[in-house]
PDB file of N, CA and C in Angstrom:
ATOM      1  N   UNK A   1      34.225  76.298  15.384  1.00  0.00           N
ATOM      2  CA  UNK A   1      34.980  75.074  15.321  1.00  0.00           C
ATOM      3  C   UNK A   1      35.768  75.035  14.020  1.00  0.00           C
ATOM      4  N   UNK A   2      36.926  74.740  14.518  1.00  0.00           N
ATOM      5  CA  UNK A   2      37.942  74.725  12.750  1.00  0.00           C
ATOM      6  C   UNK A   2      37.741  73.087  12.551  1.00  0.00           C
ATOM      7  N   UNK A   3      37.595  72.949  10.920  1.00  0.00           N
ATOM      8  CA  UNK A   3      37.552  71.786  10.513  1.00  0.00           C
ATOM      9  C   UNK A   3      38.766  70.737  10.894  1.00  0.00           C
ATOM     10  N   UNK A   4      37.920  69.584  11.553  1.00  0.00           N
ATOM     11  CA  UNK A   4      38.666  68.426  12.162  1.00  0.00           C
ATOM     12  C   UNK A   4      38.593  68.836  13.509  1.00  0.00           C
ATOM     13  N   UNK A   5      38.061  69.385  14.058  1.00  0.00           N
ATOM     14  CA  UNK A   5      38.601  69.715  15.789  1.00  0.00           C
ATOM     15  C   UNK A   5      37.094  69.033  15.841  1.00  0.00           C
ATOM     16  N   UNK A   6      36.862  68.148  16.860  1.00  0.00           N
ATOM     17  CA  UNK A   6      35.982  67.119  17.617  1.00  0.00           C
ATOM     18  C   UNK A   6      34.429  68.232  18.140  1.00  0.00           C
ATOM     19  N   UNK A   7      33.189  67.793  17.232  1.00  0.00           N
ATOM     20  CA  UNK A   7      32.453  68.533  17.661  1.00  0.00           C
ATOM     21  C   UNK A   7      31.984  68.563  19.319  1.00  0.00           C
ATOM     22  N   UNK A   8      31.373  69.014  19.650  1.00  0.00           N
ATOM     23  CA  UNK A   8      31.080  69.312  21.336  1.00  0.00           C
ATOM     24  C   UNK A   8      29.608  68.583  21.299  1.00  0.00           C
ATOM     25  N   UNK A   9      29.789  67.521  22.526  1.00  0.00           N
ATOM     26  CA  UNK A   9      28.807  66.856  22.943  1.00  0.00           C
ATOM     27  C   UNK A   9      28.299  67.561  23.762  1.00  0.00           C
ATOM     28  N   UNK A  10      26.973  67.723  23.721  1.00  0.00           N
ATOM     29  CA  UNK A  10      26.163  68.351  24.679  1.00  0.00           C
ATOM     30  C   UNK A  10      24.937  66.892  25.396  1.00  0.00           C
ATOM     31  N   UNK A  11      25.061  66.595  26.689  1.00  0.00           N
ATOM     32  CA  UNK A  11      24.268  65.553  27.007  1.00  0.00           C
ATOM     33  C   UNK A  11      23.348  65.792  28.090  1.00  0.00           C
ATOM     34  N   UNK A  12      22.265  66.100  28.440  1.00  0.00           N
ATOM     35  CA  UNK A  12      21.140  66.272  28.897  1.00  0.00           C
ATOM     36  C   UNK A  12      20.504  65.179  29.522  1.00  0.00           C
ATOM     37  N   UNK A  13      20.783  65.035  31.051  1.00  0.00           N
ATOM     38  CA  UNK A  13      20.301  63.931  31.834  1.00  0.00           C
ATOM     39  C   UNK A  13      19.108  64.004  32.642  1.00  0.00           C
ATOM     40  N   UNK A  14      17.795  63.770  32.289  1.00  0.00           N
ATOM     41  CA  UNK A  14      16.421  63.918  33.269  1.00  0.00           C
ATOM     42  C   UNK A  14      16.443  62.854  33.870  1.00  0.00           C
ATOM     43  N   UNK A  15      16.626  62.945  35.316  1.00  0.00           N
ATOM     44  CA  UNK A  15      17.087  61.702  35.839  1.00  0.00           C
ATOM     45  C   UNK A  15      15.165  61.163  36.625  1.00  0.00           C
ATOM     46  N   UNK A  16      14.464  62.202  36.672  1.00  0.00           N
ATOM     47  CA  UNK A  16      13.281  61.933  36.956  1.00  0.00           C
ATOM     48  C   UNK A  16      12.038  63.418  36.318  1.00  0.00           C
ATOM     49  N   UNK A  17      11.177  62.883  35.894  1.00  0.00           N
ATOM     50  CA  UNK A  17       9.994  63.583  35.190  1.00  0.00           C
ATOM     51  C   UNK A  17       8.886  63.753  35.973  1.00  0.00           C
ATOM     52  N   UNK A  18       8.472  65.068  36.652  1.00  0.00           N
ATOM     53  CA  UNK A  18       7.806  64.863  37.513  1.00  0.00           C
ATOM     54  C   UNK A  18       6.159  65.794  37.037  1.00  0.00           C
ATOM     55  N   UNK A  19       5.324  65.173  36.654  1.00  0.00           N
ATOM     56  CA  UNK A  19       4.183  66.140  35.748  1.00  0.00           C
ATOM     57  C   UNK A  19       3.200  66.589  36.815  1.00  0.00           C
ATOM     58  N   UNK A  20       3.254  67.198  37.986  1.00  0.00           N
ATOM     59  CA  UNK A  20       1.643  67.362  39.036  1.00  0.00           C
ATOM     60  C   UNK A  20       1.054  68.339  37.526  1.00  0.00           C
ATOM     61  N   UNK A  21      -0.313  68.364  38.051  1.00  0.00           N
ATOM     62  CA  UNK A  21      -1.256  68.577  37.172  1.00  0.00           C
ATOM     63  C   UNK A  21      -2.196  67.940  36.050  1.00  0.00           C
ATOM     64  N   UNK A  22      -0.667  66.907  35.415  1.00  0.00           N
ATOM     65  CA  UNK A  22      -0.892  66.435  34.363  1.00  0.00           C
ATOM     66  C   UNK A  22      -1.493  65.366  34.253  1.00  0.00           C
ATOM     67  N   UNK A  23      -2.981  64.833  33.895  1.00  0.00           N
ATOM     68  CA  UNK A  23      -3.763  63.615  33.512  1.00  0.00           C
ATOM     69  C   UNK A  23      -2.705  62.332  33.106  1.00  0.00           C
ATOM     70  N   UNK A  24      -2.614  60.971  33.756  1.00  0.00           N
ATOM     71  CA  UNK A  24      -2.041  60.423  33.560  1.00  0.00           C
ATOM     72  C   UNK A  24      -2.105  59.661  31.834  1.00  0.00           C
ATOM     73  N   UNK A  25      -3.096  59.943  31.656  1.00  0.00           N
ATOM     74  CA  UNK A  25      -3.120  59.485  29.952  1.00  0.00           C
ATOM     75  C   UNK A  25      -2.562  60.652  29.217  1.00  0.00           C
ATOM     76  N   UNK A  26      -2.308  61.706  29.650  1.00  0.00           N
ATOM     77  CA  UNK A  26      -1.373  62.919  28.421  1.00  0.00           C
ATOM     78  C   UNK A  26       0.299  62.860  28.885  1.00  0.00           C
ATOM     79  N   UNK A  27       1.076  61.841  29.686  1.00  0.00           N
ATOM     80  CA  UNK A  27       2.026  62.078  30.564  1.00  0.00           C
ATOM     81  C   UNK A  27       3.243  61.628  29.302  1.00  0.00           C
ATOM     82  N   UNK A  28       2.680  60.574  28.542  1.00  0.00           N
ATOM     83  CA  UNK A  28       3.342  59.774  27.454  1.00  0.00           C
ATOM     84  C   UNK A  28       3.684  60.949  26.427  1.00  0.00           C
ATOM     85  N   UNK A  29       2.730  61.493  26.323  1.00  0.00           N
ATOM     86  CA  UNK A  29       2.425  62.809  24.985  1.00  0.00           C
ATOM     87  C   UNK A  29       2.907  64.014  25.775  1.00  0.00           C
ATOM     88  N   UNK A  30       3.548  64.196  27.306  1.00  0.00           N
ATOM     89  CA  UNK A  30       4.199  65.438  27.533  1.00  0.00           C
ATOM     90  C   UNK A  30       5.872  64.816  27.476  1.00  0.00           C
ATOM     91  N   UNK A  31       6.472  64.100  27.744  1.00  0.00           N
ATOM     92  CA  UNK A  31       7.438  63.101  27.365  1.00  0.00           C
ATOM     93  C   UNK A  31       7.647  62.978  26.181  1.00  0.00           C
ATOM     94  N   UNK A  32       7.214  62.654  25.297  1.00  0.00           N
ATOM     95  CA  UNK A  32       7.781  62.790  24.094  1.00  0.00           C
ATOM     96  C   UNK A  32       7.471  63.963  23.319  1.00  0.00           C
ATOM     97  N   UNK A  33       7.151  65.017  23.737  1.00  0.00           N
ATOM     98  CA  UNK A  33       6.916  66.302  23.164  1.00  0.00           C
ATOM     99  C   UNK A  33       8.678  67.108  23.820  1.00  0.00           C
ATOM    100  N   UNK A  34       8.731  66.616  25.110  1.00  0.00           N
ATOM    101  CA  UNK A  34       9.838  67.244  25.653  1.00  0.00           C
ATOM    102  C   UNK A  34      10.988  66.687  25.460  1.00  0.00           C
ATOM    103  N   UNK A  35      10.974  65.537  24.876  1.00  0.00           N
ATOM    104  CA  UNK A  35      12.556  64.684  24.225  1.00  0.00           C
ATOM    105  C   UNK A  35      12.433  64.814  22.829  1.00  0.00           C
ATOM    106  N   UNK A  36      11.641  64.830  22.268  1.00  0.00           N
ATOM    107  CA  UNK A  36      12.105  65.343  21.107  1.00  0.00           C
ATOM    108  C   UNK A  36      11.619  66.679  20.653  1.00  0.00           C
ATOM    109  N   UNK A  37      11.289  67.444  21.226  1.00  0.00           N
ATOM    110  CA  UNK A  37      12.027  69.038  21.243  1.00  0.00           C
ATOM    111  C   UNK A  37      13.085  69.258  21.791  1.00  0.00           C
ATOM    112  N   UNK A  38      13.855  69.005  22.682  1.00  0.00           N
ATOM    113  CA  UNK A  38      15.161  68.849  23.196  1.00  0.00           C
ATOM    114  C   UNK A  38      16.250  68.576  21.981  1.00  0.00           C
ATOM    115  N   UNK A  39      15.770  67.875  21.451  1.00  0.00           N
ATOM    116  CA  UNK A  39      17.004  66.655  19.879  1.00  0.00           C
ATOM    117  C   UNK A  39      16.242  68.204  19.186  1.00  0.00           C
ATOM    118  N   UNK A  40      15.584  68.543  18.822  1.00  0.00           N
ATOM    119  CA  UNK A  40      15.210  69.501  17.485  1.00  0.00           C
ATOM    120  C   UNK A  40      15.806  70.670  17.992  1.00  0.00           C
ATOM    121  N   UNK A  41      15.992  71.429  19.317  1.00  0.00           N
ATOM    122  CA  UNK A  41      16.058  72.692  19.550  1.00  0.00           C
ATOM    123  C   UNK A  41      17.669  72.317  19.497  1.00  0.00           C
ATOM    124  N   UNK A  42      18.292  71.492  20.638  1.00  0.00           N
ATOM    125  CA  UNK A  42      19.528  71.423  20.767  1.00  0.00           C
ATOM    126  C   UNK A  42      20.622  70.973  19.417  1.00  0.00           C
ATOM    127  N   UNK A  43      20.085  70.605  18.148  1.00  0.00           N
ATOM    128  CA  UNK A  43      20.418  70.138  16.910  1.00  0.00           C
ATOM    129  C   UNK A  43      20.526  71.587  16.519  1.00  0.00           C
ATOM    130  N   UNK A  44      19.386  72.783  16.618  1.00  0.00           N
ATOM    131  CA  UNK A  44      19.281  73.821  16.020  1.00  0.00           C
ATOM    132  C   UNK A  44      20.236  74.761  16.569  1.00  0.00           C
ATOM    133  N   UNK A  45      20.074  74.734  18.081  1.00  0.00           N
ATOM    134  CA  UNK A  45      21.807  75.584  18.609  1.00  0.00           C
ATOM    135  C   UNK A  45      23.242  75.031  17.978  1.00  0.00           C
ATOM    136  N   UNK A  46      23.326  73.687  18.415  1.00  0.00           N
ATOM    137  CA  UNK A  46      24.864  73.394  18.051  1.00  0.00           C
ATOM    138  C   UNK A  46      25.028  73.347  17.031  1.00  0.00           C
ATOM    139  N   UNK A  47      24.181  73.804  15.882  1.00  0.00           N
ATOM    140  CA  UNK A  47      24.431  74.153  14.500  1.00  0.00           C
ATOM    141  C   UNK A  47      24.645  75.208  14.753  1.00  0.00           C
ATOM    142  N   UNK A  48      24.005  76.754  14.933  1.00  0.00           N
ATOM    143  CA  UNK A  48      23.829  78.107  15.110  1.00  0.00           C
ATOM    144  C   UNK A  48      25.518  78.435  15.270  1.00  0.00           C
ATOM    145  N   UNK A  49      26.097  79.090  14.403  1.00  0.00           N
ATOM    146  CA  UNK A  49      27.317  79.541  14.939  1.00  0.00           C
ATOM    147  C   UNK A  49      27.344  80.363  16.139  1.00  0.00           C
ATOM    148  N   UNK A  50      26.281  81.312  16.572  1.00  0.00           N
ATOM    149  CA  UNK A  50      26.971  82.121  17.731  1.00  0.00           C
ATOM    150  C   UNK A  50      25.938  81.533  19.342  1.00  0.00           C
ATOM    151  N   UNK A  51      25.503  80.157  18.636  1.00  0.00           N
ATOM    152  CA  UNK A  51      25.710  79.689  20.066  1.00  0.00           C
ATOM    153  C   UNK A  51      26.781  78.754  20.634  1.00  0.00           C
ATOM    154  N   UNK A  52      26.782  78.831  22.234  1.00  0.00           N
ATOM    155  CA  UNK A  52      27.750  78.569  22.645  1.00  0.00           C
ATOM    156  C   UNK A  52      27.378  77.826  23.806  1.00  0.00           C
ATOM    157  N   UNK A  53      27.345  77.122  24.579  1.00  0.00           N
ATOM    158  CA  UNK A  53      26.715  75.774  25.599  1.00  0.00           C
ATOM    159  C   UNK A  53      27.350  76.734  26.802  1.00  0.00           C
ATOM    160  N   UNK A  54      26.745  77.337  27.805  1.00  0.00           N
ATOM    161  CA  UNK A  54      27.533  77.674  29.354  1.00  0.00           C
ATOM    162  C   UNK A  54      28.220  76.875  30.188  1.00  0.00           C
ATOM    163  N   UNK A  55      28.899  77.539  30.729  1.00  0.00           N
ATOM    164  CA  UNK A  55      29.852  76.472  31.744  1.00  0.00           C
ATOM    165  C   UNK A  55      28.487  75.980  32.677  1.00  0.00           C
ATOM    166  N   UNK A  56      28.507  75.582  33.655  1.00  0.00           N
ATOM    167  CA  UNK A  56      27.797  74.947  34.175  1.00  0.00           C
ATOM    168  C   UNK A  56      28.468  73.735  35.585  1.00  0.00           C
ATOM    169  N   UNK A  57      28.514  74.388  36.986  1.00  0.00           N
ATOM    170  CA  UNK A  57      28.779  74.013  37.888  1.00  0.00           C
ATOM    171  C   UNK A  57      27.978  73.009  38.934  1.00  0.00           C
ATOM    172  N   UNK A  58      27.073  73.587  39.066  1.00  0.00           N
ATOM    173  CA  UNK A  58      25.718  72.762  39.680  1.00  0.00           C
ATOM    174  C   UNK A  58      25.157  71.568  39.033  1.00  0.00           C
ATOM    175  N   UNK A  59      24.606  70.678  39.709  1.00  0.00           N
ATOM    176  CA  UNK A  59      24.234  69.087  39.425  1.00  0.00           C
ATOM    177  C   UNK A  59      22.622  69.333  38.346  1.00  0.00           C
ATOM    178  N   UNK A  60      22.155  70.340  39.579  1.00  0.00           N
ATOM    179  CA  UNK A  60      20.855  70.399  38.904  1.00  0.00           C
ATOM    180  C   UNK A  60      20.246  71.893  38.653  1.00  0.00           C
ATOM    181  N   UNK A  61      19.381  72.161  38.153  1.00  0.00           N
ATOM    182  CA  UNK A  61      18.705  73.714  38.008  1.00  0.00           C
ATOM    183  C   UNK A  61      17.150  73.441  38.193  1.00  0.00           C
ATOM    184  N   UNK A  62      16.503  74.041  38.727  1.00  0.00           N
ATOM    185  CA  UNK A  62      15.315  74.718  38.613  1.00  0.00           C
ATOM    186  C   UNK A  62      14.656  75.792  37.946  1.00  0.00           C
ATOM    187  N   UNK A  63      14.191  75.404  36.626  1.00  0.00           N
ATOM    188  CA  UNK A  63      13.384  76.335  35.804  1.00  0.00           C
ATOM    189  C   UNK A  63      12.356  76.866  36.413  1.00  0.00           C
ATOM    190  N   UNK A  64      12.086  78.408  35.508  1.00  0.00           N
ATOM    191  CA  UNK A  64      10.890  78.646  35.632  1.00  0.00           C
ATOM    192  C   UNK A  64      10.030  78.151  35.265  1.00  0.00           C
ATOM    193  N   UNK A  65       8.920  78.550  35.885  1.00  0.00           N
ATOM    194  CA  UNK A  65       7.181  77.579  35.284  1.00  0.00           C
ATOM    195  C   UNK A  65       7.163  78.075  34.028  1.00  0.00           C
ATOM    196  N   UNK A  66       6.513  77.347  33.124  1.00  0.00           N
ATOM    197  CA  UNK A  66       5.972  77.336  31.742  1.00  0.00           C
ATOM    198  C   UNK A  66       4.980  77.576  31.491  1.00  0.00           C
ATOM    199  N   UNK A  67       4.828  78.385  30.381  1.00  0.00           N
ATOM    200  CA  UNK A  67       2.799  79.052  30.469  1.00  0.00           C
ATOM    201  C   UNK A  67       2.690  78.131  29.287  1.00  0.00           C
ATOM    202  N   UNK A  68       1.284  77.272  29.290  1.00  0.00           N
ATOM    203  CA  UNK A  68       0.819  76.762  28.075  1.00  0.00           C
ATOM    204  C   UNK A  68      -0.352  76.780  27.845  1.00  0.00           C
ATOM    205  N   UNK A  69      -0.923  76.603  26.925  1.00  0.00           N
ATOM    206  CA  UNK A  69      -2.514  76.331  26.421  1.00  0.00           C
ATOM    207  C   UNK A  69      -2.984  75.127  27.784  1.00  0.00           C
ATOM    208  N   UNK A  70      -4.019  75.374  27.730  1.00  0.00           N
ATOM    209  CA  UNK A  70      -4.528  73.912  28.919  1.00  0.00           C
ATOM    210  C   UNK A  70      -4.928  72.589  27.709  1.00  0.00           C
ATOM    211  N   UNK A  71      -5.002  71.663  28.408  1.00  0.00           N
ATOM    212  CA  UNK A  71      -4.951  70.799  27.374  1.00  0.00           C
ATOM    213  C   UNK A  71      -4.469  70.670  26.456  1.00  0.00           C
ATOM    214  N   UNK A  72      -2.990  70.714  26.218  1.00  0.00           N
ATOM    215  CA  UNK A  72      -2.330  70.666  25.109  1.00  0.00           C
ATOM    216  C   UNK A  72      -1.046  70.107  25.697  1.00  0.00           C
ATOM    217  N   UNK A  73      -0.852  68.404  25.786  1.00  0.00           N
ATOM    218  CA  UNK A  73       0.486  68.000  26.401  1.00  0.00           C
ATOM    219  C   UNK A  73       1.258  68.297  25.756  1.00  0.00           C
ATOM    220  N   UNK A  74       1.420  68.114  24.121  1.00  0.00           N
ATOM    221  CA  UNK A  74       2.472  68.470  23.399  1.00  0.00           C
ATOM    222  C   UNK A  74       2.835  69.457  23.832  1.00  0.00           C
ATOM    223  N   UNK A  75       1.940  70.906  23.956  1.00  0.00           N
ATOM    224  CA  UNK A  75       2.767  72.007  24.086  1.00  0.00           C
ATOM    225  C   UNK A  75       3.600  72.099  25.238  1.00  0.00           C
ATOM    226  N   UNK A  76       3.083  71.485  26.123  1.00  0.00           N
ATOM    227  CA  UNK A  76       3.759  71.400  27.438  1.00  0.00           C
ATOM    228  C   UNK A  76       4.801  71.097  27.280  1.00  0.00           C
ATOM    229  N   UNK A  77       4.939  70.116  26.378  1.00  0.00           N
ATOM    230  CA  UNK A  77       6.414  68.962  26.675  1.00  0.00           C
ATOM    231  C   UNK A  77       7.434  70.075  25.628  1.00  0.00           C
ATOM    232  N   UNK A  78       6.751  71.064  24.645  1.00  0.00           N
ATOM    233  CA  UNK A  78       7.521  71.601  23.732  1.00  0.00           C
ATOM    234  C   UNK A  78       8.216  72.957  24.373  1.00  0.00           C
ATOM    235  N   UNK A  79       6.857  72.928  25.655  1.00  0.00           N
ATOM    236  CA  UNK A  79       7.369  74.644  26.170  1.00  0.00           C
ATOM    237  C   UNK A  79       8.912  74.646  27.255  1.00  0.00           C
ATOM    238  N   UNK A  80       8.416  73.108  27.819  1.00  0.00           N
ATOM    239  CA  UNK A  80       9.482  72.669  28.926  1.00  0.00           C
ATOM    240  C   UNK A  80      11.248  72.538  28.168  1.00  0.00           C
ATOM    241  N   UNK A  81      10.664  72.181  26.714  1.00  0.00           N
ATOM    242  CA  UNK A  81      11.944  71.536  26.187  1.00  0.00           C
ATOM    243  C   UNK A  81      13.087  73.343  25.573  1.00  0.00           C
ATOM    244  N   UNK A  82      12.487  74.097  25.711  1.00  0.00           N
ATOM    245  CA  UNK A  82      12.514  75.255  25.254  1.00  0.00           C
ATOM    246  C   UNK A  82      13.156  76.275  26.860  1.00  0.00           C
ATOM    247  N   UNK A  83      12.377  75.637  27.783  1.00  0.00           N
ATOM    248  CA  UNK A  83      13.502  76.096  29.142  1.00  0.00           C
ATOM    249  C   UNK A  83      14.717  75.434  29.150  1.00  0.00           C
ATOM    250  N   UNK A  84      14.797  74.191  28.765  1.00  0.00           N
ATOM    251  CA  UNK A  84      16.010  73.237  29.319  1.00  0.00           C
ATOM    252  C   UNK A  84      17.040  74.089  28.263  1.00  0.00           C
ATOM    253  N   UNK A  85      16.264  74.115  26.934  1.00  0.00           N
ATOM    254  CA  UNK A  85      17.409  74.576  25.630  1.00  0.00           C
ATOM    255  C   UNK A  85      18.013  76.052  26.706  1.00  0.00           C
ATOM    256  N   UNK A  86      17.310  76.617  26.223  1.00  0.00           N
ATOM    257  CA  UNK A  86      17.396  78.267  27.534  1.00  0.00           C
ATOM    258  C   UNK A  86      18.584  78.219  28.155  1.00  0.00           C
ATOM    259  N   UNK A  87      18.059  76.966  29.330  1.00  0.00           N
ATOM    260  CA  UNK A  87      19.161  76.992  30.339  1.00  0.00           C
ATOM    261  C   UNK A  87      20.402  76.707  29.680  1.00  0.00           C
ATOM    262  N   UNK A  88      20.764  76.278  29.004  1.00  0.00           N
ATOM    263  CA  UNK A  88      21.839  75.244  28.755  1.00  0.00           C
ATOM    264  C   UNK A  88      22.660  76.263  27.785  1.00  0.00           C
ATOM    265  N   UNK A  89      21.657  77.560  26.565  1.00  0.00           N
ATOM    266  CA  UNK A  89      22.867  77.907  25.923  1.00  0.00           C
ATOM    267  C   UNK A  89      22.905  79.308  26.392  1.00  0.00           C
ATOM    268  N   UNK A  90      23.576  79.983  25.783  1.00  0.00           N
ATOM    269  CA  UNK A  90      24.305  81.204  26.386  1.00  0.00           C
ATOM    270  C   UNK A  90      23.042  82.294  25.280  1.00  0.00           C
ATOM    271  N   UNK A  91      23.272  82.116  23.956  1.00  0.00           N
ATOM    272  CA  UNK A  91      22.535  82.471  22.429  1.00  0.00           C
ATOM    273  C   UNK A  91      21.058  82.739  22.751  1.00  0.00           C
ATOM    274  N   UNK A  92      19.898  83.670  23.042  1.00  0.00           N
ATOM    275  CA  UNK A  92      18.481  83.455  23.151  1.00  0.00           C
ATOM    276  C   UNK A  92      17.950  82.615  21.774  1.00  0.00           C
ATOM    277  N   UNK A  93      17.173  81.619  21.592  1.00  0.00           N
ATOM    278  CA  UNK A  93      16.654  81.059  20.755  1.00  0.00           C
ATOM    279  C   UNK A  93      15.939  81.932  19.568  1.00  0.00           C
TER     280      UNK A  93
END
């Protein structure tokens, strides 16, 4: 980006969160593990000079499954937030 040219919004819409598996008392703590790893990872690309956001045609995507520790929502919500980053830039993390 040359100085003054309008940085690039990148906006990320989960229009529904769907946890099977997940104990309804860790659902809060996989949710906010996965929105704000999303703001930390996606802050850390669109800083990164040689990443670059993909075009992107389709409404929605289907990730792969996520391997995590058992009992550990955070990690869950951190591992999920780490596919979405994935999908979205071109750059491996």
């Amino acid at each position: 980006m040359t100085a003054g040219s309008p940085r690039r919004r990148i906006e990320i819409v989960i229009g529904e969160l769907v946890l099977h598996g997940v104990e309804r008392a860790d659902a809060d703590t996989v949710a906010t593990a996965l929105r704000e790893g999303l703001v930390v990872l996606g802050q850390s690309r669109a800083d990164g000079a040689a990443a670059a956001p993909t075009d992107r045609a389709e409404s929605f995507r289907r990730l792969p499954p996520v391997v995590t520790p058992a009992g550990s929502p955070g990690a869950l919500g951190r591992a999920v937030a780490g596919a979405v980053i994935d999908s979205v830039w071109e750059a491996p993390r």
